[in-house]
Protein backbone atom coordinates (compact mmCIF):
# COMPACT_ATOMS: atom_id res chain seq x y z
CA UNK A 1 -33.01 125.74 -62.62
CA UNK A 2 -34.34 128.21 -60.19
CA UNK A 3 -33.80 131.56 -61.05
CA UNK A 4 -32.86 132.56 -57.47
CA UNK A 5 -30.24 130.43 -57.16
CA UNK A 6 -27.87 132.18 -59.94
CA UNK A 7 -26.85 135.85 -59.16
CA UNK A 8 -24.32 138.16 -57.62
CA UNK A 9 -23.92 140.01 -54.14
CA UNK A 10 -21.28 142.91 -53.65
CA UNK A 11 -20.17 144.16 -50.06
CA UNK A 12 -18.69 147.47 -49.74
CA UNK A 13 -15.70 146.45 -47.78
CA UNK A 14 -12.78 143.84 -48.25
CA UNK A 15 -15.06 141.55 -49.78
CA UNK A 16 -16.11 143.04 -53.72
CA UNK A 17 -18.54 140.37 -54.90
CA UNK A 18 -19.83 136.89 -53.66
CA UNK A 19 -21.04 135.17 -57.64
CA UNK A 20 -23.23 131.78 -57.01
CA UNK A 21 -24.90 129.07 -59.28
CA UNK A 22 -23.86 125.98 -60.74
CA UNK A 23 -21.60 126.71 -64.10
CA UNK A 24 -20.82 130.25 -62.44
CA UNK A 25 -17.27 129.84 -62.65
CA UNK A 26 -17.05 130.65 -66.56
CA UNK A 27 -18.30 133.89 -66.32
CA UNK A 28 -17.64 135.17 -62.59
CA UNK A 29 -13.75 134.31 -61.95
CA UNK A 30 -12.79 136.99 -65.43
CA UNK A 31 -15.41 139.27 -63.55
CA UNK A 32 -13.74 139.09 -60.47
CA UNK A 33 -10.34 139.34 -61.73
CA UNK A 34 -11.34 142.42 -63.50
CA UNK A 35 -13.06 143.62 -60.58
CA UNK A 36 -9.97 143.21 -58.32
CA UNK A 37 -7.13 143.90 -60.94
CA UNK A 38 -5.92 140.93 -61.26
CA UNK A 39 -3.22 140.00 -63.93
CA UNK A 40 -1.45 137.14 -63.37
CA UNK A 41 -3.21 134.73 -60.61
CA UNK A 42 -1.71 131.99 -58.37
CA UNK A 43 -3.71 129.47 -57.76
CA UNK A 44 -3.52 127.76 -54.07
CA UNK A 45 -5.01 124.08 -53.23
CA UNK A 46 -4.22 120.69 -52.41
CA UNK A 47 -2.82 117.69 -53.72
CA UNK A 48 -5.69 115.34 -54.03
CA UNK A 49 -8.15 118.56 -56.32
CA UNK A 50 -5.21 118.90 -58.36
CA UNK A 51 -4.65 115.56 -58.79
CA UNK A 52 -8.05 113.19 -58.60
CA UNK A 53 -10.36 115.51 -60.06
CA UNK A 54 -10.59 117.83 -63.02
CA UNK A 55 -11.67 121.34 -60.96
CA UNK A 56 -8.38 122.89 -61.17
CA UNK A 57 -7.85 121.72 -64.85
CA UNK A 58 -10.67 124.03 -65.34
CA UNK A 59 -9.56 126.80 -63.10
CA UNK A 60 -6.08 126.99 -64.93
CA UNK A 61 -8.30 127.31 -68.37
CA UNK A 62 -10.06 130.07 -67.62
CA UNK A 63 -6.96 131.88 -66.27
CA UNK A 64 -4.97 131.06 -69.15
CA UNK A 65 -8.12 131.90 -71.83
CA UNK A 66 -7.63 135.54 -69.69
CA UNK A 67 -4.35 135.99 -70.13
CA UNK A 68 -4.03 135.42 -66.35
CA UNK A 69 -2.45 132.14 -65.21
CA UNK A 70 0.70 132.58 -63.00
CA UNK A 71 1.07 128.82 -61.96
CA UNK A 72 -0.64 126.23 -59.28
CA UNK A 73 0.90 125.69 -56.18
CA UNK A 74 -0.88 122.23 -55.00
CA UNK A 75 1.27 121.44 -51.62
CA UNK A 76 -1.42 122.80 -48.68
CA UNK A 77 -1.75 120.02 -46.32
CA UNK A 78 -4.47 119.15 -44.01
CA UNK A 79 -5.08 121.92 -40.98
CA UNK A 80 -2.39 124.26 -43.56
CA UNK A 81 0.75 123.33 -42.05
CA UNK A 82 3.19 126.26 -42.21
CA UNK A 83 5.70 125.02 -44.34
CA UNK A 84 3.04 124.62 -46.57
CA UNK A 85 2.38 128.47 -46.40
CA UNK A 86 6.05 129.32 -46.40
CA UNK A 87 6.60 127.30 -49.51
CA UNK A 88 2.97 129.16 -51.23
CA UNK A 89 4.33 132.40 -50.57
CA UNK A 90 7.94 131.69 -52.04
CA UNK A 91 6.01 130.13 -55.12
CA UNK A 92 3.64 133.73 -55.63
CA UNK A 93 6.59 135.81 -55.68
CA UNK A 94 8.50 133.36 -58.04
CA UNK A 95 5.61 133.60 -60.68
CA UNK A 96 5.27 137.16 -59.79
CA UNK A 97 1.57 136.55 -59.19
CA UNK A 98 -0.11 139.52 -58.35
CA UNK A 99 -3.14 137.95 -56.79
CA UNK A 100 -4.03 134.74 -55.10
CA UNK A 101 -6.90 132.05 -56.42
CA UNK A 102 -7.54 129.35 -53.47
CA UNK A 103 -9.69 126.30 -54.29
CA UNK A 104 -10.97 124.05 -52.45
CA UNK A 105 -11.91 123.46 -48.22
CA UNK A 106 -11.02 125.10 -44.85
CA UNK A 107 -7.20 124.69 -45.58
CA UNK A 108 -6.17 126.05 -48.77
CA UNK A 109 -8.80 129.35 -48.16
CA UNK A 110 -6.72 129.85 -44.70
CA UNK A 111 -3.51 129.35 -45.72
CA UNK A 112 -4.20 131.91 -48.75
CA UNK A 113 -5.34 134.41 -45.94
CA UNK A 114 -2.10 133.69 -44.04
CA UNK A 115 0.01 134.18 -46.94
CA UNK A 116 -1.64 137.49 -47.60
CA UNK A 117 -1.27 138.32 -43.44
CA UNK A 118 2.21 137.57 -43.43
CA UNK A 119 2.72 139.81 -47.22
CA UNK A 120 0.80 142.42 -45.84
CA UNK A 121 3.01 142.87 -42.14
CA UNK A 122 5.96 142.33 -43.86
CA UNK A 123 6.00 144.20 -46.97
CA UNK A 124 2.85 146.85 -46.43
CA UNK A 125 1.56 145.31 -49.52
CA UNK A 126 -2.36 143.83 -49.91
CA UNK A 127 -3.13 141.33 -52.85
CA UNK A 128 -6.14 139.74 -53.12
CA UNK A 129 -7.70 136.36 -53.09
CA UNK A 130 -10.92 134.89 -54.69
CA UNK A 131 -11.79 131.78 -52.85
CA UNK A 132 -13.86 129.08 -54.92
CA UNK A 133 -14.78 126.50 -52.05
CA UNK A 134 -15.62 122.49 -52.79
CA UNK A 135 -16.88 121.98 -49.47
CA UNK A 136 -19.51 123.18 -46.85
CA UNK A 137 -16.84 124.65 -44.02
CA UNK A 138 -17.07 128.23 -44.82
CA UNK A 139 -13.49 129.80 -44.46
CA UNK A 140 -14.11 131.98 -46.88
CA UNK A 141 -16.28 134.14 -45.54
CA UNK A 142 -14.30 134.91 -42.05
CA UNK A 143 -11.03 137.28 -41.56
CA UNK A 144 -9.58 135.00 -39.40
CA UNK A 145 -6.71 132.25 -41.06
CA UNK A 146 -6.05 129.13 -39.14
CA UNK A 147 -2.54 126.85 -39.48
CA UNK A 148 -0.44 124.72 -37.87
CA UNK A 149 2.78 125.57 -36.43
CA UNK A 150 6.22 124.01 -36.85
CA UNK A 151 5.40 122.27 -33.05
CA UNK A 152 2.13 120.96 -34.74
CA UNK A 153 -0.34 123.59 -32.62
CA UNK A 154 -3.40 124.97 -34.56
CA UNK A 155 -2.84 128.65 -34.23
CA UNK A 156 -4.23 131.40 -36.38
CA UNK A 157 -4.35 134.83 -37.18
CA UNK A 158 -7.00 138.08 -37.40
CA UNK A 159 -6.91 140.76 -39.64
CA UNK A 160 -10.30 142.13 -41.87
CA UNK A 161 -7.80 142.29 -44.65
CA UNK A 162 -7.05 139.05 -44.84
CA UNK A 163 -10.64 138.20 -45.60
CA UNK A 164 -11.68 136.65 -49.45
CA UNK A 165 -11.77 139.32 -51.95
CA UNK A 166 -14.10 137.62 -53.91
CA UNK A 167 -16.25 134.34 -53.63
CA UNK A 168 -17.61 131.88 -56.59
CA UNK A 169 -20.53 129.39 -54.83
CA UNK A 170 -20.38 127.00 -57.78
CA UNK A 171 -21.83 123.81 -57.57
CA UNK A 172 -20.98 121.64 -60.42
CA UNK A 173 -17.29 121.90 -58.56
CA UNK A 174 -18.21 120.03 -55.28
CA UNK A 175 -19.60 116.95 -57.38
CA UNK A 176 -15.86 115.58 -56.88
CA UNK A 177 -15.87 115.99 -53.22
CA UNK A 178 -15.78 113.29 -51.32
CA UNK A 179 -19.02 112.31 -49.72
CA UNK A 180 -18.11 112.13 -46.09
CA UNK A 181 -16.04 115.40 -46.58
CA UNK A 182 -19.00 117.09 -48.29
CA UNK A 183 -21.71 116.11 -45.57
CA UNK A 184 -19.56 116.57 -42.69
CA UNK A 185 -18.18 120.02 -43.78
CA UNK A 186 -22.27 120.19 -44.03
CA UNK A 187 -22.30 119.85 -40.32
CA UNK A 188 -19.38 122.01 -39.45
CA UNK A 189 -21.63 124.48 -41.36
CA UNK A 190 -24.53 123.37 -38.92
CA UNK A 191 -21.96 124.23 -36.25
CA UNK A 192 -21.50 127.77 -37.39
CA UNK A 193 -25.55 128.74 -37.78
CA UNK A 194 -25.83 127.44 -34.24
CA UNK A 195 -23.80 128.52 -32.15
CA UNK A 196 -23.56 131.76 -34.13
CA UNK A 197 -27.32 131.89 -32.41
CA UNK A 198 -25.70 133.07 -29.39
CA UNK A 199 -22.41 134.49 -30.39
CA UNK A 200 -21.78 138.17 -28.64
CA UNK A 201 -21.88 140.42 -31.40
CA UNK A 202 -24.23 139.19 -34.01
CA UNK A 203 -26.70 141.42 -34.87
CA UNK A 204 -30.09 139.91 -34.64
CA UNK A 205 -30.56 140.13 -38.29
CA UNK A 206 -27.79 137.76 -38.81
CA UNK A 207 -29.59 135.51 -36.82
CA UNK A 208 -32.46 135.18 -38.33
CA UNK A 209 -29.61 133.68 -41.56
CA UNK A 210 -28.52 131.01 -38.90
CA UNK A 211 -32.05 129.67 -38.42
CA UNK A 212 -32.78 129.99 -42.07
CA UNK A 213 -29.46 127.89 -42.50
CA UNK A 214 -30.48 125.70 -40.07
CA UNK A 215 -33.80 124.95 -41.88
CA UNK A 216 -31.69 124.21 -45.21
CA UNK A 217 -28.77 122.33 -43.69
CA UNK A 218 -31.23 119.61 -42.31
CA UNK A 219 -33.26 119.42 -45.49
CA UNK A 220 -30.38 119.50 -48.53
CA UNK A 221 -27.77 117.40 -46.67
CA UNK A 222 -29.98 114.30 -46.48
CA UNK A 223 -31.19 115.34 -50.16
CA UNK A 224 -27.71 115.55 -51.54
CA UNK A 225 -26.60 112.27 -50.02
CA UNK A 226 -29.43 110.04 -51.11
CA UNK A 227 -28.75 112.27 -54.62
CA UNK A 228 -25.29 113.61 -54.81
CA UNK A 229 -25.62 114.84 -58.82
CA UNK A 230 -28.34 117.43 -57.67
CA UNK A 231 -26.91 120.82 -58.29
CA UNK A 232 -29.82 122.32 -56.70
CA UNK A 233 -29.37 120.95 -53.81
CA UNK A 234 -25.80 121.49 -53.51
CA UNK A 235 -26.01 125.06 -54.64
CA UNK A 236 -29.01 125.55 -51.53
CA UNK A 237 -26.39 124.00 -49.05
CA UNK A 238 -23.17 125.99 -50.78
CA UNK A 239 -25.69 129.09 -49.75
CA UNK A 240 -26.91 127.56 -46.75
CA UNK A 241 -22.83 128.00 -45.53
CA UNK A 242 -22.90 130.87 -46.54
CA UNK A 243 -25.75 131.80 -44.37
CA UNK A 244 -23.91 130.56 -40.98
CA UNK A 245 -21.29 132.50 -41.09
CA UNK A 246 -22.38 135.47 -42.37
CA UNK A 247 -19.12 137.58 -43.22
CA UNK A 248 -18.53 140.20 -40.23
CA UNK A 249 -15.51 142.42 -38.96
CA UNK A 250 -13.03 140.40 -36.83
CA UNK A 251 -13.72 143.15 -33.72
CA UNK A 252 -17.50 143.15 -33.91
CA UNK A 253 -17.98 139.53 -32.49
CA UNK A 254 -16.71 137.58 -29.93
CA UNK A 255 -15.76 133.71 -30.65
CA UNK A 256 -17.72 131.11 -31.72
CA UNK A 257 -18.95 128.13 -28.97
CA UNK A 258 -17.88 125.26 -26.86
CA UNK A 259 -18.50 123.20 -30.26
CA UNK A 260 -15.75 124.66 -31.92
CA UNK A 261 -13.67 125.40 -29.32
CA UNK A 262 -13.54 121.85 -28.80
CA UNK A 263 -13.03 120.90 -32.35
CA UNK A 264 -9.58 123.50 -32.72
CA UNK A 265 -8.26 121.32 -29.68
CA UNK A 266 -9.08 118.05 -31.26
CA UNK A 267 -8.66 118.84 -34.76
CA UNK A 268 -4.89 119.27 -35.60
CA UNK A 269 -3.23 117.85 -32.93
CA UNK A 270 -5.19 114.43 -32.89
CA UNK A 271 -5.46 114.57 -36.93
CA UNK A 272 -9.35 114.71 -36.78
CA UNK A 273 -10.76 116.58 -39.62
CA UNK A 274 -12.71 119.92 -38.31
CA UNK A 275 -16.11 118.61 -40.10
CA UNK A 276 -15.79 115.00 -38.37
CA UNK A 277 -14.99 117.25 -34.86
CA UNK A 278 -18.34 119.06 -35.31
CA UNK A 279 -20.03 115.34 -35.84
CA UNK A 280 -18.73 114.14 -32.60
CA UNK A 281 -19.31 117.55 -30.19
CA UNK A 282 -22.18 119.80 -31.66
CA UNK A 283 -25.04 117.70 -30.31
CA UNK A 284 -23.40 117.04 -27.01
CA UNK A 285 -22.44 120.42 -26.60
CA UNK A 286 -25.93 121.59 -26.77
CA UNK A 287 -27.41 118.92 -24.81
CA UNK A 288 -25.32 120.32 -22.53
CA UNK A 289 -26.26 124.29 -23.09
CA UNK A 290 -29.95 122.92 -22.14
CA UNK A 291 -28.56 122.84 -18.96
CA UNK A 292 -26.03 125.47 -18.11
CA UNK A 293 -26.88 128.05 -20.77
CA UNK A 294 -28.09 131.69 -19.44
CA UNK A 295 -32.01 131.90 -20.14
CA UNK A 296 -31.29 134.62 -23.00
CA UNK A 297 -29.25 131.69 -25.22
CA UNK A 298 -31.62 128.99 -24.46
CA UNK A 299 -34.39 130.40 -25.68
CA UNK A 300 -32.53 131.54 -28.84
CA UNK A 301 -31.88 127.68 -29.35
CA UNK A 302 -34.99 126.67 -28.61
CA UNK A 303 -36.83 128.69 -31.33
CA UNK A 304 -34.57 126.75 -34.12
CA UNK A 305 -37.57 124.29 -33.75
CA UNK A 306 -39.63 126.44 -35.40
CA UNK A 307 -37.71 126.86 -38.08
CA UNK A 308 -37.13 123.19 -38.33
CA UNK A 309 -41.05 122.89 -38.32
CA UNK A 310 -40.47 120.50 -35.24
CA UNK A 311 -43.50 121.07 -32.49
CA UNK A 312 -42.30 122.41 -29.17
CA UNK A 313 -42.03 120.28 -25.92
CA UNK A 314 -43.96 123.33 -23.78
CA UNK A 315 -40.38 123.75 -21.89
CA UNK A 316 -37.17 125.56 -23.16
CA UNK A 317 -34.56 123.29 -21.91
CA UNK A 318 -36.54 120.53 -23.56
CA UNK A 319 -36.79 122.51 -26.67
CA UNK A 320 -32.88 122.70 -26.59
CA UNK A 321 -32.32 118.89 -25.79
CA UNK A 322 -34.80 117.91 -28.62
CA UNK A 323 -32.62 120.72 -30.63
CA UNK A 324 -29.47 118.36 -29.63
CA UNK A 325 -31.18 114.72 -30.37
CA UNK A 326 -32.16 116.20 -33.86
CA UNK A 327 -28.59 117.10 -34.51
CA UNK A 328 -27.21 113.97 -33.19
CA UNK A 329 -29.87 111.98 -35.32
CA UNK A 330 -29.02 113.96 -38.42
CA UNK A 331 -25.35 113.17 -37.83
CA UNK A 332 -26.25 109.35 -37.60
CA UNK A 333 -28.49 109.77 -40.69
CA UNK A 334 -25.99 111.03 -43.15
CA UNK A 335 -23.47 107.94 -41.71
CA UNK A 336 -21.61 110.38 -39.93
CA UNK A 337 -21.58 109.22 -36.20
CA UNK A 338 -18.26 108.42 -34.94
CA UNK A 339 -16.51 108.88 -31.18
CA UNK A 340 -13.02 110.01 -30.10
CA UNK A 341 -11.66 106.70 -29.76
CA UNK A 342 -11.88 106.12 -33.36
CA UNK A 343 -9.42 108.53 -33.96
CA UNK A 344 -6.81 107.44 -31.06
CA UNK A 345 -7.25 110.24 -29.00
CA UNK A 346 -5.98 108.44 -25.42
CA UNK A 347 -8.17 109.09 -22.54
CA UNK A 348 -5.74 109.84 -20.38
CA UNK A 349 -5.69 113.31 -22.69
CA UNK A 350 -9.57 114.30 -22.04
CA UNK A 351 -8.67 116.34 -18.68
CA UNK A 352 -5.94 118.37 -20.49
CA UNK A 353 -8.20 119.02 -23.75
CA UNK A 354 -11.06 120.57 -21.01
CA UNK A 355 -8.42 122.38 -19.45
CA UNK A 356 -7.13 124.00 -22.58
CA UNK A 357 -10.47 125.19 -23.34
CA UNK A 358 -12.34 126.16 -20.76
CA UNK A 359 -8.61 127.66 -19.06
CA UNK A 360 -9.72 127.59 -15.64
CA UNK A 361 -10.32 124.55 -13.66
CA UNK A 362 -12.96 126.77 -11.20
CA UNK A 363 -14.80 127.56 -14.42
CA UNK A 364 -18.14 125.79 -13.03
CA UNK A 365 -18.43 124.75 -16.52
CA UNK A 366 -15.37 121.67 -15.87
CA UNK A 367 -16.29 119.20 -14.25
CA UNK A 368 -19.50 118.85 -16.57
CA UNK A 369 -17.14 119.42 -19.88
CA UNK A 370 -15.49 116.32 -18.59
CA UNK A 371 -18.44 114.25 -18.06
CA UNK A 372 -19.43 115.69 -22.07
CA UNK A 373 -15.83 114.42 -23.06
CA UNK A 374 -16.33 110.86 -21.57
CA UNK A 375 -19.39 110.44 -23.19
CA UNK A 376 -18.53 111.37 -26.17
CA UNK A 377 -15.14 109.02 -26.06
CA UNK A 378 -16.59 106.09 -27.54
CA UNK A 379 -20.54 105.49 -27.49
């Protein structure tokens, strides 16, 4: 195994350490709970890790081999629905836990950064949480917590406190993730890197990360789905995620992109997994950018050929639209390609999803958004 792909990375804010290589677990989660003074952990996932696959078996070992094992709370739903949260929060100060271990994808990390929100406004007290991720989606690396309320809206919170304390990029613990979650969390990851391109706020050499994750997201994912057992490639695209969403204070950036601000619509309240959302908008949405983007962000996209080693069409917009049919063929590649209608979102809803995002119906921006939402309806 390369040596580059085992090691350690410490921040000098909220987050203390980011530990990554395949078998890194072992050795980094007693580091980290030294690190962060923990003594008796909680762990926070979901049904199906706890239950199909042996990754938490082996989290609750380590814990208890460290004196440190406080229970497993296994009840976080898809897109964390709050009772979920409520019910994780009742269970950490039952234990009396005095720091939180999430495992697994976008849901468990965010509700473990709500449940330390709603600890920290209600009691003035900060514990921390070491997120070990099985997928590609990244919510470990952001302050930000998304959940569902008790109408069934995806909300969310901000705080830089709320953010992972500590990370473990291990990749012998994805081999039990599903395949289409894997390689579409893989594209929600794509998602991040580019529209992070031209994010306000990120620094230019944060940038240069999203191309370089760009580059590795559109070699490894086709590697690890024609060979899922390759650690190296996993642990490339585990870093790869990492890479997209480089973590940053909540108030030095603005939002992320039409991409995702499409997918937060679609996600929860149709039951469409965030990955799977990302499929179905990212190449559209940038097909669309080739058109409507300022000059400034379409030549930012445009140079992602480079980095892709993909020759230039001698124009930028074209540069951007063969930027979009490289993402939609990737999607299609990795048996990914799917359309709204699959997922029994009625038409008669696509006007009030536009309106919802874009907020303004004289945003010159809607009537193309609904164009990009019939096409993208069923192909």
């Amino acid at each position: 195994m390369a040596s580059n792909q085992h090691g350690s990375y410490a921040y000098h804010d909220t987050l203390k350490g980011v530990h990554f290589g395949p078998g890194s677990l072992e050795s980094a989660l007693p580091k980290l709970l030294r690190t962060l003074g923990g003594r008796k952990a909680l762990i926070i996932t979901g049904k199906s890790l706890r239950e199909k696959t042996n990754v938490i078996s082996n989290v609750e070992r380590i814990l208890r081999d460290n004196n440190a094992f406080g229970g497993t709370f296994s009840e976080i739903g898809q897109f964390a629905p709050i009772q979920g949260i409520i019910d994780g929060l009742k269970a950490f100060h039952d234990t009396g836990a005095d720091i939180f271990v999430s495992v697994g994808g976008g849901s468990p990390i965010d509700a473990t950064k709500l449940m330390v929100y709603r600890i920290h406004e209600e009691q003035g007290k900060l514990f921390s949480n070491i997120a070990i991720p099985t997928t590609l989606s990244a919510a470990e690396y952001t302050c930000t917590a998304g959940y569902t309320n008790e109408q069934g809206i995806k909300t969310g919170v901000a705080n830089p406190l709320i953010a992972p304390a500590g990370i473990i990029l291990d990749a012998e613990l994805t081999l039990a993730t599903p395949e289409k979650l894997w390689l579409s969390t893989g594209i929600r990851a794509l998602d991040h890197a580019v529209e992070s391109l031209y994010r306000h706020g990120v620094a230019p050499p944060l940038k240069m990360l999203c191309y370089a994750a760009i580059a590795d997201l559109f070699k490894y994912l086709p590697m690890s789905k024609k060979q899922p057992n390759d650690l190296d490639a996993r642990q490339k695209l585990l870093i790869a995620a990492w890479m997209s969403l480089w973590p940053m204070k909540v108030e030095k950036h603005g939002p992320l992109g039409l991409s995702h601000s499409l997918g937060h619509r679609l996600g929860a309240t149709y039951g469409i997994p965030h990955g799977i959302t990302s499929c179905i908008t990212l190449g559209p949405v940038i097909s669309l950018k080739a058109e409507t983007a300022s000059e400034e962000d379409k030549a930012v996209l445009a140079d992602a050929l480079f980095y892709l080693k993909e020759p230039s069409t001698n124009s930028v917009e074209g540069d951007v639209k063969r930027l979009s049919s490289m993402i939609n063929k990737l999607v299609m590649d990795l048996g990914l390609h799917s359309d709204l209608a699959s997922y029994d979102v009625p038409r008669q809803d696509l006007t009030k999803i536009v309106q919802l995002t874009l907020r303004d119906a004289e945003n010159p921006l809607y009537l193309r958004l609904v164009e990009l939402m019939e096409s993208i309806y069923k192909d």
